[in-house]
Protein backbone atom coordinates (compact mmCIF):
# COMPACT_ATOMS: atom_id res chain seq x y z
CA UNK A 1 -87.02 -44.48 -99.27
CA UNK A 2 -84.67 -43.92 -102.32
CA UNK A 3 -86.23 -42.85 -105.54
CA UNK A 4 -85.00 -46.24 -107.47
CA UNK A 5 -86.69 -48.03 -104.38
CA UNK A 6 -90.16 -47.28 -105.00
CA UNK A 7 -91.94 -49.64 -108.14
CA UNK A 8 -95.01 -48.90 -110.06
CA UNK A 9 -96.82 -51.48 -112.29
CA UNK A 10 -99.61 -52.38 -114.22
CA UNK A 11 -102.02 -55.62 -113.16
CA UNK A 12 -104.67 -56.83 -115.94
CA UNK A 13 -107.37 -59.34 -115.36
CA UNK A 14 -107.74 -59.94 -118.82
CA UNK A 15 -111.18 -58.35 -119.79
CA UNK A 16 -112.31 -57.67 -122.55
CA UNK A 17 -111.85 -54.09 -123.84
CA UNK A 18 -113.73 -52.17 -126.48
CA UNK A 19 -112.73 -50.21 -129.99
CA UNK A 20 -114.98 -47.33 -131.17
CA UNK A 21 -117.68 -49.06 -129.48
CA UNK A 22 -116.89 -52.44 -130.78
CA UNK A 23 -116.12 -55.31 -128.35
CA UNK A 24 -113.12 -57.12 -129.37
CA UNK A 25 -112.90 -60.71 -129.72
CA UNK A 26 -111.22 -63.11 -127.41
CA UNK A 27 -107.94 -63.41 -129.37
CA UNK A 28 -108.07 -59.56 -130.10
CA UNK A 29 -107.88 -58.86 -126.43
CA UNK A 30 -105.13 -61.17 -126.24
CA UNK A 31 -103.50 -59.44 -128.59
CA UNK A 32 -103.81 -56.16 -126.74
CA UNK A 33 -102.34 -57.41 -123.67
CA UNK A 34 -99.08 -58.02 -125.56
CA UNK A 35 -99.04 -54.71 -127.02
CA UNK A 36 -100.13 -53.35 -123.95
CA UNK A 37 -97.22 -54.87 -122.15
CA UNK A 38 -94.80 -53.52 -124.60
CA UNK A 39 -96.70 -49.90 -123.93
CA UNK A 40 -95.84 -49.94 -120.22
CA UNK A 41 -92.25 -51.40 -120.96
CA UNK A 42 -91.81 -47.86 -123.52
CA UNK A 43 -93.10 -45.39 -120.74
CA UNK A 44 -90.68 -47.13 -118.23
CA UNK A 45 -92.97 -48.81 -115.60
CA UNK A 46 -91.49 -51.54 -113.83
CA UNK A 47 -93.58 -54.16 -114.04
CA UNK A 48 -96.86 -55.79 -115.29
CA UNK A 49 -98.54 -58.58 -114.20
CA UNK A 50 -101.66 -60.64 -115.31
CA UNK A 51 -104.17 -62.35 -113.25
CA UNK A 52 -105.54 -65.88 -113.59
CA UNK A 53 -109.80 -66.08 -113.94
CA UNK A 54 -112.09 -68.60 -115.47
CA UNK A 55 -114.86 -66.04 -115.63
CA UNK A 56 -116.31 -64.75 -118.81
CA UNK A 57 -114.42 -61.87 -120.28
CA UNK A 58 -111.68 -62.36 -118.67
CA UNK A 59 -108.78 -63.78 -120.89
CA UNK A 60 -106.24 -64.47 -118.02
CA UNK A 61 -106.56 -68.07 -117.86
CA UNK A 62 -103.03 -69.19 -119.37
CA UNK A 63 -100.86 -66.35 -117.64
CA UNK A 64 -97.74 -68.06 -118.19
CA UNK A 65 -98.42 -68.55 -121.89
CA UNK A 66 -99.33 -64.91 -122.05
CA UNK A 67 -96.53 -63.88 -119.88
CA UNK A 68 -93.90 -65.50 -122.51
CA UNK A 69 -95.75 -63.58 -125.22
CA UNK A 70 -95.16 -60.38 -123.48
CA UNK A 71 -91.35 -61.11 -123.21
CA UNK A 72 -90.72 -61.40 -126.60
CA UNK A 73 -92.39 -58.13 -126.92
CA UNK A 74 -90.35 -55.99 -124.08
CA UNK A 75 -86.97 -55.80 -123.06
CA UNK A 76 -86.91 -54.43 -119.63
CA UNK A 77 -90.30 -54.83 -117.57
CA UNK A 78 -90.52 -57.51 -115.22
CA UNK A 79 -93.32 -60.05 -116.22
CA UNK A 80 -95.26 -61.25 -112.88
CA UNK A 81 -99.15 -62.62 -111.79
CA UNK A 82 -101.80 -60.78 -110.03
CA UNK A 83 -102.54 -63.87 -108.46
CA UNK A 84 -101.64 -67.37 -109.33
CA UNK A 85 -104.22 -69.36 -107.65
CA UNK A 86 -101.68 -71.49 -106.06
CA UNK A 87 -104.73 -73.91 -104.36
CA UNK A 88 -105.62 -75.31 -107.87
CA UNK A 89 -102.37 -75.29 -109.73
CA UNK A 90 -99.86 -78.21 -109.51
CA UNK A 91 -96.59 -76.80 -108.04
CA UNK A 92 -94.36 -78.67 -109.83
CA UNK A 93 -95.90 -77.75 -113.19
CA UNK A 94 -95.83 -74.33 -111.75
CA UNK A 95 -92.61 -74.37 -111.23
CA UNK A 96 -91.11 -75.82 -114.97
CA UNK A 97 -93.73 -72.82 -116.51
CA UNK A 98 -92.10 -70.14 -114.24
CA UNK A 99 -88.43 -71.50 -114.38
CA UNK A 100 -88.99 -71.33 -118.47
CA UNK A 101 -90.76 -68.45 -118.55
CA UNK A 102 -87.23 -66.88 -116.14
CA UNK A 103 -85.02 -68.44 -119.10
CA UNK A 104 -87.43 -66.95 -122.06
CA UNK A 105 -87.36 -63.40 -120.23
CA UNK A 106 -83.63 -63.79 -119.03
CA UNK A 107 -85.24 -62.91 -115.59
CA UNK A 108 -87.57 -60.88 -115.14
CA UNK A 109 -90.19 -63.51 -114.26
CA UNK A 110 -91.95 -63.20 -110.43
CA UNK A 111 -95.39 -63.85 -109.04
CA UNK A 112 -98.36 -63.54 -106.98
CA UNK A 113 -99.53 -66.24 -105.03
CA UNK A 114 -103.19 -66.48 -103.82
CA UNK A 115 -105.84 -68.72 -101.96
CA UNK A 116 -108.28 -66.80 -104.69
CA UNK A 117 -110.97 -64.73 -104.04
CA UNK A 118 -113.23 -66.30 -106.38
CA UNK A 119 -113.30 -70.16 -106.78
CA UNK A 120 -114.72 -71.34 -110.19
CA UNK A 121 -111.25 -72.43 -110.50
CA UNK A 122 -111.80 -75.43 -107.73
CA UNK A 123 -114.43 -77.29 -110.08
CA UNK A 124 -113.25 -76.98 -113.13
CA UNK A 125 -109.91 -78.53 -111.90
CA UNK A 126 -111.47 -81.20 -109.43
CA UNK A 127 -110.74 -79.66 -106.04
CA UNK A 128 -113.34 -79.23 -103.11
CA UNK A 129 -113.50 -75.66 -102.08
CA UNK A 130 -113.58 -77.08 -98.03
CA UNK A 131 -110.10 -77.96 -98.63
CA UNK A 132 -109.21 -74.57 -99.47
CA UNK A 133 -106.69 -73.37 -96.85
CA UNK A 134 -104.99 -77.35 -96.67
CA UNK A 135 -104.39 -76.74 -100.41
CA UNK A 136 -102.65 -73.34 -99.95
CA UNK A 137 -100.43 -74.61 -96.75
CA UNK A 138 -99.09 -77.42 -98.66
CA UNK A 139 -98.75 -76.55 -102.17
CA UNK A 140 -96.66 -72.90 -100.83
CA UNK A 141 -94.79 -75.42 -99.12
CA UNK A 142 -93.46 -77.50 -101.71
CA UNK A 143 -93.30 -74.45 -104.36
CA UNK A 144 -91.17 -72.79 -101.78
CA UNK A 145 -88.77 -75.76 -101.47
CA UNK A 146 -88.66 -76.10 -105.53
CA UNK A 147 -87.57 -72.95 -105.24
CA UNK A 148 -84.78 -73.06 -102.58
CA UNK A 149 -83.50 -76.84 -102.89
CA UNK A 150 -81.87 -78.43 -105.60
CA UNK A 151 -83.24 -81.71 -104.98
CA UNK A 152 -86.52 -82.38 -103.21
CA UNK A 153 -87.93 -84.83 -100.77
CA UNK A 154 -91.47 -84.23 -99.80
CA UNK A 155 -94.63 -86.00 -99.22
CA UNK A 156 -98.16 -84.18 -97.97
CA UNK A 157 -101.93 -85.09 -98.74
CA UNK A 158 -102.35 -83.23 -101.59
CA UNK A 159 -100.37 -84.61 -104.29
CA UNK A 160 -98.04 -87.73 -105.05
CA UNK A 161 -94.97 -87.49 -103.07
CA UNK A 162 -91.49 -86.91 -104.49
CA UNK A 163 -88.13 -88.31 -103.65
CA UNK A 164 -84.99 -86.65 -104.28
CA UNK A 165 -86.52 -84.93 -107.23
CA UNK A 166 -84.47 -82.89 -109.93
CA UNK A 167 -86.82 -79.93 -112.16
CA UNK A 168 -85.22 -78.07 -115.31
CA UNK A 169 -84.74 -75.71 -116.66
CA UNK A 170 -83.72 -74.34 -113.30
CA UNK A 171 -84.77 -71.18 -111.53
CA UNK A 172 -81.70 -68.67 -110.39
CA UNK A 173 -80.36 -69.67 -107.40
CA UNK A 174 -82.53 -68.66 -104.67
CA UNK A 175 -86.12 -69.03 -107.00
CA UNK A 176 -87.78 -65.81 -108.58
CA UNK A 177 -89.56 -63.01 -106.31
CA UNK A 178 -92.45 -64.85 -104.73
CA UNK A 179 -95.06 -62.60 -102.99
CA UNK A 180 -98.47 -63.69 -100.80
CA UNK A 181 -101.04 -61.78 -102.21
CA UNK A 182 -103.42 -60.67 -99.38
CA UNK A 183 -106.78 -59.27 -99.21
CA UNK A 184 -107.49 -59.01 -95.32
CA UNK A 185 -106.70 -62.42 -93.80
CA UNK A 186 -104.22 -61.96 -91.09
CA UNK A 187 -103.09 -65.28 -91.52
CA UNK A 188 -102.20 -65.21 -95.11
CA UNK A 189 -100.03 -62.16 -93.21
CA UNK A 190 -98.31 -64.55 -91.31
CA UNK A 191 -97.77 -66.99 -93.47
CA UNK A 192 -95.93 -64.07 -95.65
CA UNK A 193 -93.76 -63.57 -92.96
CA UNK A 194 -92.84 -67.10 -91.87
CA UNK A 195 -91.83 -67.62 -95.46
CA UNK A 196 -89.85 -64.66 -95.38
CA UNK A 197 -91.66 -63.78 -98.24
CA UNK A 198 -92.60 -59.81 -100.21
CA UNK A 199 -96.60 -59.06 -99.03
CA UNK A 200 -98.97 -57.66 -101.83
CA UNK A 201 -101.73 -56.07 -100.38
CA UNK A 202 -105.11 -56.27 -102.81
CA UNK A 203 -106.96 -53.49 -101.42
CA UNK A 204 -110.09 -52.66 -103.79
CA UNK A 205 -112.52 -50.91 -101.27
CA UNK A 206 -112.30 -48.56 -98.00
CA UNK A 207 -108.98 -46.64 -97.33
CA UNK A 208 -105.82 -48.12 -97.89
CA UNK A 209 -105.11 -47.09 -94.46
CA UNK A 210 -106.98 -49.19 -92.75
CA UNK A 211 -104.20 -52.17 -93.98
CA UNK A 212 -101.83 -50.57 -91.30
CA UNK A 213 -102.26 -53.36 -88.99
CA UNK A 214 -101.30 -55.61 -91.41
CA UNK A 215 -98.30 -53.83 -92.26
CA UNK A 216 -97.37 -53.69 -88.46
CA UNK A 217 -98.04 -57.84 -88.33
CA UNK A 218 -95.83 -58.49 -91.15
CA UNK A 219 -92.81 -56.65 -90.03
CA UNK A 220 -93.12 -58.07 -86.49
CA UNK A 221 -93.87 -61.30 -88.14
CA UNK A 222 -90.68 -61.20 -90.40
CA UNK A 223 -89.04 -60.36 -87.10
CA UNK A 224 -90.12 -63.23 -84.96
CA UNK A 225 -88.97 -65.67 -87.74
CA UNK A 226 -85.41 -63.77 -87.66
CA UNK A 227 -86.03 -62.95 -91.53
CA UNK A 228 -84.81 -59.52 -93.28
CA UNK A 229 -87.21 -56.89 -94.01
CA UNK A 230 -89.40 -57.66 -97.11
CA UNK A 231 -91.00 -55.73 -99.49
CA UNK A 232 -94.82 -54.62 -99.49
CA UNK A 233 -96.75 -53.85 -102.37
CA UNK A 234 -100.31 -52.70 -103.20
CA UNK A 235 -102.28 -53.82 -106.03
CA UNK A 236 -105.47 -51.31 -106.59
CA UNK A 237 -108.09 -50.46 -109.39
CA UNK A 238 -108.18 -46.71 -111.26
CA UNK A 239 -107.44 -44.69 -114.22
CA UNK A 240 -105.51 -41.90 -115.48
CA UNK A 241 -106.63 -39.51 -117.65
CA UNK A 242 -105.58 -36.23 -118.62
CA UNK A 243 -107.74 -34.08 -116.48
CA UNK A 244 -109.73 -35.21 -112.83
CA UNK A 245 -112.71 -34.94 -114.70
CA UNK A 246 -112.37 -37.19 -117.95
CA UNK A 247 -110.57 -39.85 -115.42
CA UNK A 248 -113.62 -39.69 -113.21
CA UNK A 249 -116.21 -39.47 -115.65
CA UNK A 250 -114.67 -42.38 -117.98
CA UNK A 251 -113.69 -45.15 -115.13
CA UNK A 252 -117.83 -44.46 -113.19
CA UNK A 253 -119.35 -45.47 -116.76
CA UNK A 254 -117.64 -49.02 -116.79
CA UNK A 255 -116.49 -49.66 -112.93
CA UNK A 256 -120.51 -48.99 -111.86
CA UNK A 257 -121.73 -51.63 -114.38
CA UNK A 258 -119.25 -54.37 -113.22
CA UNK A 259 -119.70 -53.09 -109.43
CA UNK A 260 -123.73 -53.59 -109.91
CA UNK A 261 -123.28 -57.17 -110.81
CA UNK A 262 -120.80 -58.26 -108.07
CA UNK A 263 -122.69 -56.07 -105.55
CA UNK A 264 -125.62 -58.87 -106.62
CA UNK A 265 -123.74 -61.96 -106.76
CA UNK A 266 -121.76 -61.00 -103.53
CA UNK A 267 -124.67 -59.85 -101.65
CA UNK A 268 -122.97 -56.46 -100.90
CA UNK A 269 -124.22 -52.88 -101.38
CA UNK A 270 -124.79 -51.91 -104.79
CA UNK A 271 -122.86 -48.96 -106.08
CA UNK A 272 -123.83 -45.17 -106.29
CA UNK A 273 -121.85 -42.01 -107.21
CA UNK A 274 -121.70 -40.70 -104.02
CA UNK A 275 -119.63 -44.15 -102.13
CA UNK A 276 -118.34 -43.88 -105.88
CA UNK A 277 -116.77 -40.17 -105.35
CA UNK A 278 -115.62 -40.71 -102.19
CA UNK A 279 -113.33 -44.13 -103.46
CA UNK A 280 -112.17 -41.87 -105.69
CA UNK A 281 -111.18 -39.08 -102.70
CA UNK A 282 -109.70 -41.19 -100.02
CA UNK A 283 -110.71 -44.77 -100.71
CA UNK A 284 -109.37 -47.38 -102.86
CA UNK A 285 -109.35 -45.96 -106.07
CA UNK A 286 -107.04 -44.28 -108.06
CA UNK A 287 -108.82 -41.68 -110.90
CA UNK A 288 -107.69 -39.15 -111.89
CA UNK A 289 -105.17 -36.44 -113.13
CA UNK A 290 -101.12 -37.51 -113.59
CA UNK A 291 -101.08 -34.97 -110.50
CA UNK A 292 -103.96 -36.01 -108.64
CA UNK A 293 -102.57 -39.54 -108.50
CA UNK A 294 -99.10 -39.27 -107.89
CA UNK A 295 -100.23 -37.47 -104.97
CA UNK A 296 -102.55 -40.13 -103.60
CA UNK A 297 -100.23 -42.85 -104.38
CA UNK A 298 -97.38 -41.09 -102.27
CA UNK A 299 -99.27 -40.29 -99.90
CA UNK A 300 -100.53 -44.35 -98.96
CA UNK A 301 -97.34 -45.30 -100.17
CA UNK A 302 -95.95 -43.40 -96.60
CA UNK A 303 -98.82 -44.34 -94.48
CA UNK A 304 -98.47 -48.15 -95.59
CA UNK A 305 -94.81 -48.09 -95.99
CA UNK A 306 -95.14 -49.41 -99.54
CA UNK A 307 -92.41 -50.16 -101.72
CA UNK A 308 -94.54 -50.85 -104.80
CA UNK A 309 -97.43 -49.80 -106.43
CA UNK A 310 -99.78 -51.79 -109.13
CA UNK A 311 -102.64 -50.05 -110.85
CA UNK A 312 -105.34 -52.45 -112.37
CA UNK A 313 -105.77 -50.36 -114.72
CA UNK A 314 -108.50 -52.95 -117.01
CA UNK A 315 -112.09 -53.24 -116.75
CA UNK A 316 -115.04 -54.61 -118.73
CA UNK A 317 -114.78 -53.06 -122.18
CA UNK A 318 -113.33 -49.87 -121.32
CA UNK A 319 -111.95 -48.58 -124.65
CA UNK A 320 -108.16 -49.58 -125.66
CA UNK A 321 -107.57 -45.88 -126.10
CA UNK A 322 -108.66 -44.71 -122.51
CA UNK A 323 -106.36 -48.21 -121.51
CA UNK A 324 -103.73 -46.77 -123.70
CA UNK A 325 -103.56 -43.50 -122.26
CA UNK A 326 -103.52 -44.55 -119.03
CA UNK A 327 -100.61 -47.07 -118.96
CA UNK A 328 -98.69 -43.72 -121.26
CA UNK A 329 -99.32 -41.12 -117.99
CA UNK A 330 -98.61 -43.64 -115.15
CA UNK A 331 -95.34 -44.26 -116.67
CA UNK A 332 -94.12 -41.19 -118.40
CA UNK A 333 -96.21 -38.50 -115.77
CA UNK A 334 -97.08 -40.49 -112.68
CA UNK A 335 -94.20 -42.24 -111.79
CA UNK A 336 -91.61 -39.64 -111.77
CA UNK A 337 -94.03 -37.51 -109.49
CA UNK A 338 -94.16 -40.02 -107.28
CA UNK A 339 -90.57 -41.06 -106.90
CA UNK A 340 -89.99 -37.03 -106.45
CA UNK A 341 -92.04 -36.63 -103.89
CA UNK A 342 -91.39 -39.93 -101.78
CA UNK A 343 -87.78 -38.02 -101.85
CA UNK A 344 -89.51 -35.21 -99.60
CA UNK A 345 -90.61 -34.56 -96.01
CA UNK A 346 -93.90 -35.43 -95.84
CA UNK A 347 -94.82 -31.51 -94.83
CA UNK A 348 -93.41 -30.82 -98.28
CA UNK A 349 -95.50 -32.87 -100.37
């Protein structure tokens, strides 16, 4: 693995962050994501993407609106989703806001696609949640073919068929990078693969490791369907501060909070410091020190043969300053660490 080979990026959600204690407004935050995106693009990360949620706090819910904003503000990062809920979005009206958002950015537009993990999005846009993997299949379908044919013929159960059909503004030849996001379903694996498609692996709890047998599937997968290797990402939550402590100390006071309430609307266990610390040691978070990350993100990045990494780096009104800071060190500090030491033997590092 080359040293130009290996991305690192941001993902938001969209919540709602704090200042001095204050909760900013819904435009505010909006705001902030712009500047925010023109941060990262300064400290030289490679790419940041932004979610899509209709859940309070969470001001994600035009990404490709916000993703044009963040163009005009940059000049180099590459402007992506962390994940288009591709089950409840139109592909064709996907397409024309992706294809302009290419021309507005002069091309650094990609995306995440997703079956979504959470599904207010199915009501409030007048889909049944039983048709949830039928949507998927056939709207990746005809997105994919937007993407790759100049003219398209296609007819399915989900949406009005179209004959011969011509979109502009055109995408590049080829379509924009299109990655399956992925959090544990082999089949969504699969159906990376038989695409030919990049696989982004959304691994928020346990150790990263444990997504080696997905790894192994994909690449045989890609294989069997005589396509060329693919890239494989991992999208995970954390924070960098400037010592182990401050990191660890600033992310427990807003990730437990946010943690508690999913724990009871999931009907999982409910967060303590101890599962907390050890996240933070070998699981799926990222705290810490420039130094203490760089190391842990190498390290997975081997084990999982990654080829990108994206930190979520927002949560429920953590302060703009400690958001700030972090996007500053995983650019400037963290990234050149890690590029330097996926350069080594792994006995070096």
């Amino acid at each position: 693995m080359t040293p130009t080979a290996f991305e690192l990026g941001l993902n938001s959600f969209g919540e709602i962050a704090t200042d001095d204690g204050r909760v900013l407004s819904d435009a505010e935050t909006v705001r902030l994501l712009v500047e925010e995106a023109a941060l990262a693009d300064a400290a030289g990360l490679d790419v940041i993407s932004v979610g899509e949620h209709y859940r309070p706090g969470h001001m994600d819910t035009a990404t490709p609106v916000l993703l044009s904003a963040m163009a005009t503000a940059t000049e180099r990062i590459k402007l992506g989703t962390s994940v288009t809920v591709l089950s409840t979005n139109d592909p064709v009206r996907l397409y024309h806001a992706f294809s302009t958002l290419d021309a507005v950015s002069d091309g650094r537009a990609q995306l995440v696609l997703g079956r979504a993990s959470v599904t207010e999005s199915f009501a409030l846009f007048g889909h049944d949640v039983s048709d949830y993997d039928r949507l998927f299949d056939e709207k990746l379908d005809l997105f994919m073919r937007l993407q790759r044919e100049e003219e398209v013929t296609w007819s399915g159960t989900v949406r009005t068929p179209l004959a011969g059909q011509l979109l502009r503004p055109r995408m590049r030849e080829g379509g924009i990078p299109t990655w399956i996001g992925v959090g544990g379903s082999p089949n969504s694996t699969l159906r990376a693969a038989r695409y030919g498609l990049p696989l982004m692996l959304a691994i928020i709890g346990g150790r990263p490791q444990r997504f080696a047998g997905h790894v192994d599937l994909f690449r045989r997968g890609l294989q069997q369907a005589g396509h060329p290797a693919q890239p494989i990402g991992q999208h995970s939550l954390g924070l960098v501060a400037d010592t182990d402590e401050e990191a660890v100390e600033t992310w427990w006071r807003y990730w437990e909070p946010v943690m508690t309430a999913l724990s009871e609307e999931r009907g999982f266990y409910r967060p303590t410091y101890e599962r907390y610390l050890a996240e933070v040691a070998d699981g799926a978070l990222f705290v810490g020190s420039p130094v203490t990350v760089a190391r842990k993100i190498a390290r997975v990045a081997r084990d999982l043969h990654l080829n990108r990494f994206d930190l979520k780096y927002d949560i429920m009104h953590l302060p703009r300053q400690a958001r700030a800071r972090t996007i500053e060190l995983l650019g400037r500090e963290v990234a050149p660490m890690v590029r330097e030491l996926l350069t080594k033997e792994p006995a070096d590092v």
